[in-house]
PDB file of N, CA and C in Angstrom:
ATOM      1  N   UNK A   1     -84.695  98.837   7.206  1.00  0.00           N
ATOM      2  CA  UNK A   1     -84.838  97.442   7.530  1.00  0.00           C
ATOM      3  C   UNK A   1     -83.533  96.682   7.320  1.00  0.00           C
ATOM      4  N   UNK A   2     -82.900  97.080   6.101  1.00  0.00           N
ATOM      5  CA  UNK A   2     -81.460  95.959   5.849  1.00  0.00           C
ATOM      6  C   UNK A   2     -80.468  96.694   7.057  1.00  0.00           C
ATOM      7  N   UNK A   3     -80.492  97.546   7.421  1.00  0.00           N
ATOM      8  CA  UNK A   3     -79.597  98.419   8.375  1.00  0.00           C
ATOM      9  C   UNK A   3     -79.802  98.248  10.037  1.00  0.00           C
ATOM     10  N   UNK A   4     -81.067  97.892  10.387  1.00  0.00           N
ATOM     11  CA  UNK A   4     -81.259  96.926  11.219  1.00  0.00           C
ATOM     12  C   UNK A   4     -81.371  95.744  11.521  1.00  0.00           C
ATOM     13  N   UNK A   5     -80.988  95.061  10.066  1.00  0.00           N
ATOM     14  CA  UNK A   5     -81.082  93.674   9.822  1.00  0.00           C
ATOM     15  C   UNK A   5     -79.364  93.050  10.337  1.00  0.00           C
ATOM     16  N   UNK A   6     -78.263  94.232   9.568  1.00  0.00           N
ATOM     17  CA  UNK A   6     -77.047  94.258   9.808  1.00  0.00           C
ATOM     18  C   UNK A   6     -76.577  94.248  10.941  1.00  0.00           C
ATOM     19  N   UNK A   7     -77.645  95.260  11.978  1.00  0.00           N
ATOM     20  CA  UNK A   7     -76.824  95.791  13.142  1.00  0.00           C
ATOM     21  C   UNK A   7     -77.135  93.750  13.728  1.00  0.00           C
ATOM     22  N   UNK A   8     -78.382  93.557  14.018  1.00  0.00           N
ATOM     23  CA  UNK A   8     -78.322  92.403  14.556  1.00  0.00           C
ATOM     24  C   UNK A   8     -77.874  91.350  14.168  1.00  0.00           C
ATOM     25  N   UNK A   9     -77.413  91.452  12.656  1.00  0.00           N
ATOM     26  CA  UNK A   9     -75.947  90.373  12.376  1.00  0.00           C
ATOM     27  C   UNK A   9     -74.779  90.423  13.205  1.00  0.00           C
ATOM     28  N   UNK A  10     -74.485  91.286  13.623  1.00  0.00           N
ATOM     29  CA  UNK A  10     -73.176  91.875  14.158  1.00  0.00           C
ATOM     30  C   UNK A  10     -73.422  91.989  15.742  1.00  0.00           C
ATOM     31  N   UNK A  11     -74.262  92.412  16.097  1.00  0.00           N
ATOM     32  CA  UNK A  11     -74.702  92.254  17.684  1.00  0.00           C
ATOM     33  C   UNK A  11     -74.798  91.220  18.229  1.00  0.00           C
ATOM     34  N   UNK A  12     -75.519  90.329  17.599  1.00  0.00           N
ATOM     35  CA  UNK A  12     -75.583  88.686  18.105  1.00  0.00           C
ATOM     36  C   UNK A  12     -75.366  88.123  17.187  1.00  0.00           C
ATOM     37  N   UNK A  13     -74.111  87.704  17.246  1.00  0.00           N
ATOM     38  CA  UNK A  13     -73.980  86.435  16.615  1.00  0.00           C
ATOM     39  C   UNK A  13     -74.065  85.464  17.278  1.00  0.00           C
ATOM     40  N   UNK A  14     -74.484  84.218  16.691  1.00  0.00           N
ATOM     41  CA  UNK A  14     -74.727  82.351  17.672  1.00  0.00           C
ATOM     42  C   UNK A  14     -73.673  82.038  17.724  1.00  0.00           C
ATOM     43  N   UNK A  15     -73.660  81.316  19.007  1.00  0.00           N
ATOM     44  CA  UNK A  15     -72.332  81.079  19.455  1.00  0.00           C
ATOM     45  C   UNK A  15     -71.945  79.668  19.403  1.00  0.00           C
ATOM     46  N   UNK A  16     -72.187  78.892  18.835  1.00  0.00           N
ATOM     47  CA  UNK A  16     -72.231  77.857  17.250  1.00  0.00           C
ATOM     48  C   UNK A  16     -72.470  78.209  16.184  1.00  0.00           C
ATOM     49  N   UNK A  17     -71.609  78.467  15.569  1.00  0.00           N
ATOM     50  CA  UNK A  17     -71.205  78.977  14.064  1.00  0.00           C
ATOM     51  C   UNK A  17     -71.877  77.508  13.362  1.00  0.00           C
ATOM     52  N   UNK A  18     -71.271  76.616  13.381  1.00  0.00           N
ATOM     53  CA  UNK A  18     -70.979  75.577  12.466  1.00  0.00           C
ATOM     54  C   UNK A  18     -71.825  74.116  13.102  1.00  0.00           C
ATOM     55  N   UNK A  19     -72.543  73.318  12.160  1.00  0.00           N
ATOM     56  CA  UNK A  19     -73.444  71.749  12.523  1.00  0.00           C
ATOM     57  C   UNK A  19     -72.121  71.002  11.358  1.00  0.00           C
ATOM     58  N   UNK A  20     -72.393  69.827  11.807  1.00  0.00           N
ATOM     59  CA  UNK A  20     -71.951  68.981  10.754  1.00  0.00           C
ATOM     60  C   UNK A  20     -70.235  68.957  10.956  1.00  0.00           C
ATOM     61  N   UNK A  21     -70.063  68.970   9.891  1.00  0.00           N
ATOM     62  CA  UNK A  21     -68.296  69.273   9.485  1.00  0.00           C
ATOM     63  C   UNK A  21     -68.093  70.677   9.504  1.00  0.00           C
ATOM     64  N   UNK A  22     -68.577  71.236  10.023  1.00  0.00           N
ATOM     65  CA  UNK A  22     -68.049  73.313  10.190  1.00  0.00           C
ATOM     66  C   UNK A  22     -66.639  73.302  10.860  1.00  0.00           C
ATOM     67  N   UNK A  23     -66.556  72.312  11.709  1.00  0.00           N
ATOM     68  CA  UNK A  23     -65.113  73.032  12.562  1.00  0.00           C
ATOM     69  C   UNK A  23     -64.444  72.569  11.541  1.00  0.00           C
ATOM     70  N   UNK A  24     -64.481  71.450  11.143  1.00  0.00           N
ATOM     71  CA  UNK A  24     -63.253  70.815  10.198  1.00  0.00           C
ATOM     72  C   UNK A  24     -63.101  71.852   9.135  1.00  0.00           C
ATOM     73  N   UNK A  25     -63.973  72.482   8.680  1.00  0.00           N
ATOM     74  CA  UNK A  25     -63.787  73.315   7.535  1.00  0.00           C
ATOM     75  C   UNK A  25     -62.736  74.386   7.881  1.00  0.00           C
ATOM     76  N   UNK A  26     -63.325  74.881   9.646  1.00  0.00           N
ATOM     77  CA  UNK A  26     -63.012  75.949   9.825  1.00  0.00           C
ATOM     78  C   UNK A  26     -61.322  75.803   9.954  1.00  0.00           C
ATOM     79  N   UNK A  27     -61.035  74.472  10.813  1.00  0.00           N
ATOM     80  CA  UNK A  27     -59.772  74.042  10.689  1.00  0.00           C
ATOM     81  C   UNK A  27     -58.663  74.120   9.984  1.00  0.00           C
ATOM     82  N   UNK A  28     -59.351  73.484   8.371  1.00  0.00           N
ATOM     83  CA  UNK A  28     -58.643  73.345   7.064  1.00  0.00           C
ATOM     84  C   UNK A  28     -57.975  75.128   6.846  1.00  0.00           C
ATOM     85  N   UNK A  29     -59.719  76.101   6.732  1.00  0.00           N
ATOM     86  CA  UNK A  29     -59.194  77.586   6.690  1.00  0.00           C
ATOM     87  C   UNK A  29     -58.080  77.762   7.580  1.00  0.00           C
ATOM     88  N   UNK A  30     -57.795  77.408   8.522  1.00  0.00           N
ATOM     89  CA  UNK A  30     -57.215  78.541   9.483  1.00  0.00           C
ATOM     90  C   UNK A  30     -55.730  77.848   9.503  1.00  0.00           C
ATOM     91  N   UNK A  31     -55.552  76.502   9.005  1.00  0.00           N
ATOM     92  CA  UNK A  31     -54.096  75.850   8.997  1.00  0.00           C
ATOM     93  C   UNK A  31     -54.099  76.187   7.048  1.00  0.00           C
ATOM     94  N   UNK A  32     -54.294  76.795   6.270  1.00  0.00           N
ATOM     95  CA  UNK A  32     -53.863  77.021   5.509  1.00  0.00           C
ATOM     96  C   UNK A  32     -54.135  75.597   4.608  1.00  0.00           C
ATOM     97  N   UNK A  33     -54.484  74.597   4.436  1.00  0.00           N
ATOM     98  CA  UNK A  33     -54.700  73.444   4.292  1.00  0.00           C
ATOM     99  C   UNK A  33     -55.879  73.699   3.048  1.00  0.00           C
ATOM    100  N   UNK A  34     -56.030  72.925   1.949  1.00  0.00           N
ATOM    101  CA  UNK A  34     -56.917  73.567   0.979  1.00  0.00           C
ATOM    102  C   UNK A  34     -58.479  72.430   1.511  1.00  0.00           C
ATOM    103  N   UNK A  35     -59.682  72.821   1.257  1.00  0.00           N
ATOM    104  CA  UNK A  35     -60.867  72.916   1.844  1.00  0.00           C
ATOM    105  C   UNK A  35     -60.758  71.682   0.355  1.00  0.00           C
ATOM    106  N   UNK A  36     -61.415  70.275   0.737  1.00  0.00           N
ATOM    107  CA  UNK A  36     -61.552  69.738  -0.173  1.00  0.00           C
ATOM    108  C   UNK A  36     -63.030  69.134  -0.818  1.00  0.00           C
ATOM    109  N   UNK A  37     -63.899  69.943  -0.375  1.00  0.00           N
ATOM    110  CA  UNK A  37     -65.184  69.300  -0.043  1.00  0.00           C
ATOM    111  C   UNK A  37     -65.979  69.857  -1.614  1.00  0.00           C
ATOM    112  N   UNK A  38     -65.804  68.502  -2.066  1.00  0.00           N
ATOM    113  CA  UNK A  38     -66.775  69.222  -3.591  1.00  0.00           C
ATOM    114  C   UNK A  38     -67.887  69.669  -3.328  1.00  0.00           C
ATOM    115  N   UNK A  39     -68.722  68.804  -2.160  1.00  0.00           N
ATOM    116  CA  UNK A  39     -70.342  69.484  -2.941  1.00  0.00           C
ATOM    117  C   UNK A  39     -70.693  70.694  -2.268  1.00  0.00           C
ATOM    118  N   UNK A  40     -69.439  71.363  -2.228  1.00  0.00           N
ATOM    119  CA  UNK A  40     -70.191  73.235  -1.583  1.00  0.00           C
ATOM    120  C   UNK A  40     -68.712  74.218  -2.671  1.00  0.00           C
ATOM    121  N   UNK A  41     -68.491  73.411  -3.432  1.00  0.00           N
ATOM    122  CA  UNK A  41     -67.100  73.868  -4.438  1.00  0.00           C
ATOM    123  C   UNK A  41     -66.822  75.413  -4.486  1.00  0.00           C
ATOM    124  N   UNK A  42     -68.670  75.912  -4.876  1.00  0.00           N
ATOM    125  CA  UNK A  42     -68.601  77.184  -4.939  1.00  0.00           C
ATOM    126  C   UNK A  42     -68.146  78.396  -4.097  1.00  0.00           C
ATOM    127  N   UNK A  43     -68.858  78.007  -2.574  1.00  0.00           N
ATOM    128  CA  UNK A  43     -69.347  78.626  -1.240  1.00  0.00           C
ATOM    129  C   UNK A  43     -67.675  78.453  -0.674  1.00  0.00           C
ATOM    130  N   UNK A  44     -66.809  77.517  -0.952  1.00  0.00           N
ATOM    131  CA  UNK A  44     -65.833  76.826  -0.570  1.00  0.00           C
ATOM    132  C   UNK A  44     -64.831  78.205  -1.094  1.00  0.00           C
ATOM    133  N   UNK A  45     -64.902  78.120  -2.576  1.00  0.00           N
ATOM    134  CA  UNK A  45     -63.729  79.034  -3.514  1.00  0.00           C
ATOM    135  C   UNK A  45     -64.102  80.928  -2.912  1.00  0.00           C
ATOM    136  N   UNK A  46     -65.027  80.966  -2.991  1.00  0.00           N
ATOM    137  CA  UNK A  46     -65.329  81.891  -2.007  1.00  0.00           C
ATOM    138  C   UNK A  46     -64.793  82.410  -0.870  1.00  0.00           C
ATOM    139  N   UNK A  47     -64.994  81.024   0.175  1.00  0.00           N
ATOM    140  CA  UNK A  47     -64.662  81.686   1.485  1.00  0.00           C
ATOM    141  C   UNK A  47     -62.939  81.910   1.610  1.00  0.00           C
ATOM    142  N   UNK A  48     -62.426  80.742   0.366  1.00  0.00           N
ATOM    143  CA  UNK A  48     -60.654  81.162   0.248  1.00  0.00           C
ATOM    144  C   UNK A  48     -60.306  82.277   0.011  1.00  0.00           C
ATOM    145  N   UNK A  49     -61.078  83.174  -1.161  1.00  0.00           N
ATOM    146  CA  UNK A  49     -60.834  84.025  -1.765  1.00  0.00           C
ATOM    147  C   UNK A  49     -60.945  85.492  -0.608  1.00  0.00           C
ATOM    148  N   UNK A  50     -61.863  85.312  -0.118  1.00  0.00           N
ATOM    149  CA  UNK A  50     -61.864  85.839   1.683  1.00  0.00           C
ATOM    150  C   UNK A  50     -60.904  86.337   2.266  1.00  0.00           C
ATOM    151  N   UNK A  51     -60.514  85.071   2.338  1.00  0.00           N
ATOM    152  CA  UNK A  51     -59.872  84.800   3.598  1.00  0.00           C
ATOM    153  C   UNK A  51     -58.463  85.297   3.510  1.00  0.00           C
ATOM    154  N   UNK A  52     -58.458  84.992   1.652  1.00  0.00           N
ATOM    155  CA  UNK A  52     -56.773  85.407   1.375  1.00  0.00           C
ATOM    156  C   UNK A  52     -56.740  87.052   1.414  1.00  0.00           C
ATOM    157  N   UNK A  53     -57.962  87.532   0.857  1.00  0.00           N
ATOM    158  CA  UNK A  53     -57.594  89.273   0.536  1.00  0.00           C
ATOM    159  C   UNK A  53     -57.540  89.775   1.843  1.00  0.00           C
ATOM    160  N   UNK A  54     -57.978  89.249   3.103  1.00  0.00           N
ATOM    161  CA  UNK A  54     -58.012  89.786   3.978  1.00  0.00           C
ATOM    162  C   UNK A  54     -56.364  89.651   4.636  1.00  0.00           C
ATOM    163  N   UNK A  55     -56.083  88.384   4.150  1.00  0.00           N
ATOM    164  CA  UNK A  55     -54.368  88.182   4.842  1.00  0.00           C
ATOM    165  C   UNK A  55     -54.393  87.327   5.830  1.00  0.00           C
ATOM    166  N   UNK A  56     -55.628  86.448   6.050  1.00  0.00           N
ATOM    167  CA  UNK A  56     -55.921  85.574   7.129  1.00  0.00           C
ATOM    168  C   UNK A  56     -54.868  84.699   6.973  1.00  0.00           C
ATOM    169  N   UNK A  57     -54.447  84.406   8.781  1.00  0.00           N
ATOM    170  CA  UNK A  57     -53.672  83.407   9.102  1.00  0.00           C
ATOM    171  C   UNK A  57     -54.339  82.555  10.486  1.00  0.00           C
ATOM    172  N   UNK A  58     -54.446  81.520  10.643  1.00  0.00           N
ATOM    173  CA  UNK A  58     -54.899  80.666  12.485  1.00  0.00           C
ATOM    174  C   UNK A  58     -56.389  81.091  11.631  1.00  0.00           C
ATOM    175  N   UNK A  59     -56.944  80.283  13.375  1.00  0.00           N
ATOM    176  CA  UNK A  59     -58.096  80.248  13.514  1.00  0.00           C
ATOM    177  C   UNK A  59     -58.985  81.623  13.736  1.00  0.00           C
ATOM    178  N   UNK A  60     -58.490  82.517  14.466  1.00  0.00           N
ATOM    179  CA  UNK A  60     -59.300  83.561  14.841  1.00  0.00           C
ATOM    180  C   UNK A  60     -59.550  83.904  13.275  1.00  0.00           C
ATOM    181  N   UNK A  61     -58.688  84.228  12.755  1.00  0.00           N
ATOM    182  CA  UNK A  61     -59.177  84.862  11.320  1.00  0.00           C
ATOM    183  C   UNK A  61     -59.417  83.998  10.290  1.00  0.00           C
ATOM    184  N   UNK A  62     -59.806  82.679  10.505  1.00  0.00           N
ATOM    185  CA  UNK A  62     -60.786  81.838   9.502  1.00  0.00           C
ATOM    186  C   UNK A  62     -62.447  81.968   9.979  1.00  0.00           C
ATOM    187  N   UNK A  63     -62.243  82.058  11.613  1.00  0.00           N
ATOM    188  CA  UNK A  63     -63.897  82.396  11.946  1.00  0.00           C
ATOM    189  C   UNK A  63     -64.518  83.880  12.031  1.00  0.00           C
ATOM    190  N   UNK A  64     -63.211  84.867  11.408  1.00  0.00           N
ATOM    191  CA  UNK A  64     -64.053  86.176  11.294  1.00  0.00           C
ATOM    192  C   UNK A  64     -63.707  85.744   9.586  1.00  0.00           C
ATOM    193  N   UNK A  65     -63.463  85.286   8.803  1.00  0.00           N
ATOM    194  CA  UNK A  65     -63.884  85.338   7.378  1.00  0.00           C
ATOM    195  C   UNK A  65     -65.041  84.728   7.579  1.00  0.00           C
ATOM    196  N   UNK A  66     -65.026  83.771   8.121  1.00  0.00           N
ATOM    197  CA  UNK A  66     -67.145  82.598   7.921  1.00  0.00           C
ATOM    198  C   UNK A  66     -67.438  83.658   8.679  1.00  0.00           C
ATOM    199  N   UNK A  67     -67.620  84.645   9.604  1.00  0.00           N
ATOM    200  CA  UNK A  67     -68.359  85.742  10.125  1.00  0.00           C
ATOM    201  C   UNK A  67     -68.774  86.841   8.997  1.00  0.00           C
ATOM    202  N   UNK A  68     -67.631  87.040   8.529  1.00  0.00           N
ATOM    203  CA  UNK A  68     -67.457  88.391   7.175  1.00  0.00           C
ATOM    204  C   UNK A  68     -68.581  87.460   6.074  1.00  0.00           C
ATOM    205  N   UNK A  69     -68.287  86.692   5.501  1.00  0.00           N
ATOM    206  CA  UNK A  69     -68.985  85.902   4.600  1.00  0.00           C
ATOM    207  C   UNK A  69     -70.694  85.920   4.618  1.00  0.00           C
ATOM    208  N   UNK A  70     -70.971  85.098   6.102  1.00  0.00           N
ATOM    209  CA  UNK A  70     -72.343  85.214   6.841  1.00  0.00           C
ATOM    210  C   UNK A  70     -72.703  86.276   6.912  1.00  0.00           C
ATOM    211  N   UNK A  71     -72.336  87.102   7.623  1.00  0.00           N
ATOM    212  CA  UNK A  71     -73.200  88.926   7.120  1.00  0.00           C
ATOM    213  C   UNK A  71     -73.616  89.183   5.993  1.00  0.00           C
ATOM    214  N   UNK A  72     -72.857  89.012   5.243  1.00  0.00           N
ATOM    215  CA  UNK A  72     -73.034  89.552   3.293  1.00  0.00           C
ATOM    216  C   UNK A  72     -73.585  88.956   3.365  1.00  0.00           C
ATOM    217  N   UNK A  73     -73.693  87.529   3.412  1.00  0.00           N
ATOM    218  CA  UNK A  73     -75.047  86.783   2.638  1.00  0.00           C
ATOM    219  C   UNK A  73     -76.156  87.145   3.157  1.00  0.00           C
ATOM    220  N   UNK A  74     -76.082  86.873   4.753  1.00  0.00           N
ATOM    221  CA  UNK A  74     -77.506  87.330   5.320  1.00  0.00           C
ATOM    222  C   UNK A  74     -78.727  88.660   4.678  1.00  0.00           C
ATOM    223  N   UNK A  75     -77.158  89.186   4.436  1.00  0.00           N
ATOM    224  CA  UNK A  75     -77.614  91.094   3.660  1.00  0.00           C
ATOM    225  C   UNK A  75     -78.291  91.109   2.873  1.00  0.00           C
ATOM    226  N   UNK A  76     -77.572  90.150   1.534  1.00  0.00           N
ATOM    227  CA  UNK A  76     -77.867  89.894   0.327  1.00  0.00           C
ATOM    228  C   UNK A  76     -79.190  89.226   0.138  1.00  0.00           C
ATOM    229  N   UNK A  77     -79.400  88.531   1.428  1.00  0.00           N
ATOM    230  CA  UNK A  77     -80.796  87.149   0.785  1.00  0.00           C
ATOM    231  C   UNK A  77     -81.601  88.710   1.895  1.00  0.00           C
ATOM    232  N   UNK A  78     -81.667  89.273   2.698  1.00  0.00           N
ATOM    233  CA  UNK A  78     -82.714  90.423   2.994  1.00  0.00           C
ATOM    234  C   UNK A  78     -83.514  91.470   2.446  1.00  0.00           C
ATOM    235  N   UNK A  79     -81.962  91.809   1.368  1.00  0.00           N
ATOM    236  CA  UNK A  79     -82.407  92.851   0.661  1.00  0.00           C
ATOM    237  C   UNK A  79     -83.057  92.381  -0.442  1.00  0.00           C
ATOM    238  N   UNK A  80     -82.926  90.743  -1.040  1.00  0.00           N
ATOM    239  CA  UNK A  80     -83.557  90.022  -1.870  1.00  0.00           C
ATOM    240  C   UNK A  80     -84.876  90.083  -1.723  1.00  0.00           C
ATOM    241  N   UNK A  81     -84.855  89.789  -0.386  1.00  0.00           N
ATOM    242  CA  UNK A  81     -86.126  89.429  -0.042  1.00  0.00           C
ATOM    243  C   UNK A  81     -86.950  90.520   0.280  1.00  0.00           C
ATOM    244  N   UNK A  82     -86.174  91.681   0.610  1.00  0.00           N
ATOM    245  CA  UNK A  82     -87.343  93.566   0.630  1.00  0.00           C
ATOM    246  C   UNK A  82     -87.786  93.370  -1.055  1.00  0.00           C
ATOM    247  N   UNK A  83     -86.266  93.232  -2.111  1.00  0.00           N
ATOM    248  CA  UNK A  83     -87.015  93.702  -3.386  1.00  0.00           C
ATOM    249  C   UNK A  83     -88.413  92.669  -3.553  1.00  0.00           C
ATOM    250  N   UNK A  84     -87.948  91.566  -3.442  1.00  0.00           N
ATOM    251  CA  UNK A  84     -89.498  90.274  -4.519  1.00  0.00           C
ATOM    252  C   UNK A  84     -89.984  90.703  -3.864  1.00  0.00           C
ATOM    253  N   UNK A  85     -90.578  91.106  -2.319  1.00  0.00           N
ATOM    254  CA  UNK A  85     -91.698  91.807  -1.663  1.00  0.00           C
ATOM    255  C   UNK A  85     -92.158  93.130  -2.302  1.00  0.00           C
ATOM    256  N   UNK A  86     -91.151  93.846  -2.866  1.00  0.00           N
ATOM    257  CA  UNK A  86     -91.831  94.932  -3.414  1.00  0.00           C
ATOM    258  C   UNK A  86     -92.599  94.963  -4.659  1.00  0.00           C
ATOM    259  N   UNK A  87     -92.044  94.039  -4.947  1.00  0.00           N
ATOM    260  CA  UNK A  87     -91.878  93.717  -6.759  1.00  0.00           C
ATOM    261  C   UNK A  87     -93.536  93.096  -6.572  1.00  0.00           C
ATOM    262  N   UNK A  88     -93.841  92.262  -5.332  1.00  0.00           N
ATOM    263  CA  UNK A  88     -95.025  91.493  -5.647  1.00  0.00           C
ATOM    264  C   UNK A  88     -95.716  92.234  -4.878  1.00  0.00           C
ATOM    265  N   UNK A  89     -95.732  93.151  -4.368  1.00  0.00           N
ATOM    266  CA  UNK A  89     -96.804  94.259  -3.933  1.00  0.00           C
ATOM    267  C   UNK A  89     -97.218  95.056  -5.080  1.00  0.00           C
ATOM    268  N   UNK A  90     -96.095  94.974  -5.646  1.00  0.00           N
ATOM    269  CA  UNK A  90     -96.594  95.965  -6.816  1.00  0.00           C
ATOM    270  C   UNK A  90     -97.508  96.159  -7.770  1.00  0.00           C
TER     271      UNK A  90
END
């Protein structure tokens, strides 16, 4: 299930990434510009930390870090969500 959950992370992705202020974010990432938005501080230090190990520079490679980012999480809240299902079957 998480392995078909992945493939269709990666097969289709929406082709609006971002509501709200997303481009601006994506902007800030991709000009190197620091992301100043407190109330996501966490999700924010994160996607830098990304973006830097990967060696990202421009835009293409600020919207495959929010791509790289979005998978894992998606993964993470799936496989969350197989275990409490198991856990409460149990």
């Amino acid at each position: 299930m998480i392995v078909g959950t992945a493939a269709a992370f990666l097969l289709w992705p929406a082709t609006t990434h971002f509501s709200g202020d997303g481009y601006q974010l994506l902007s800030f990432l991709g000009s190197g510009r620091p992301i100043t938005k407190g109330w996501d501080w966490g999700a924010t230090r994160l996607i830098e930390f990304v973006h830097q190990m990967r060696g990202g520079t421009g835009l293409d490679s600020a919207l495959s870090t929010y791509r790289v980012v979005s998978v894992v999480a998606g993964l993470l809240a799936t496989a969350g969500t197989v275990l409490l299902l198991a856990r409460l079957a149990a």
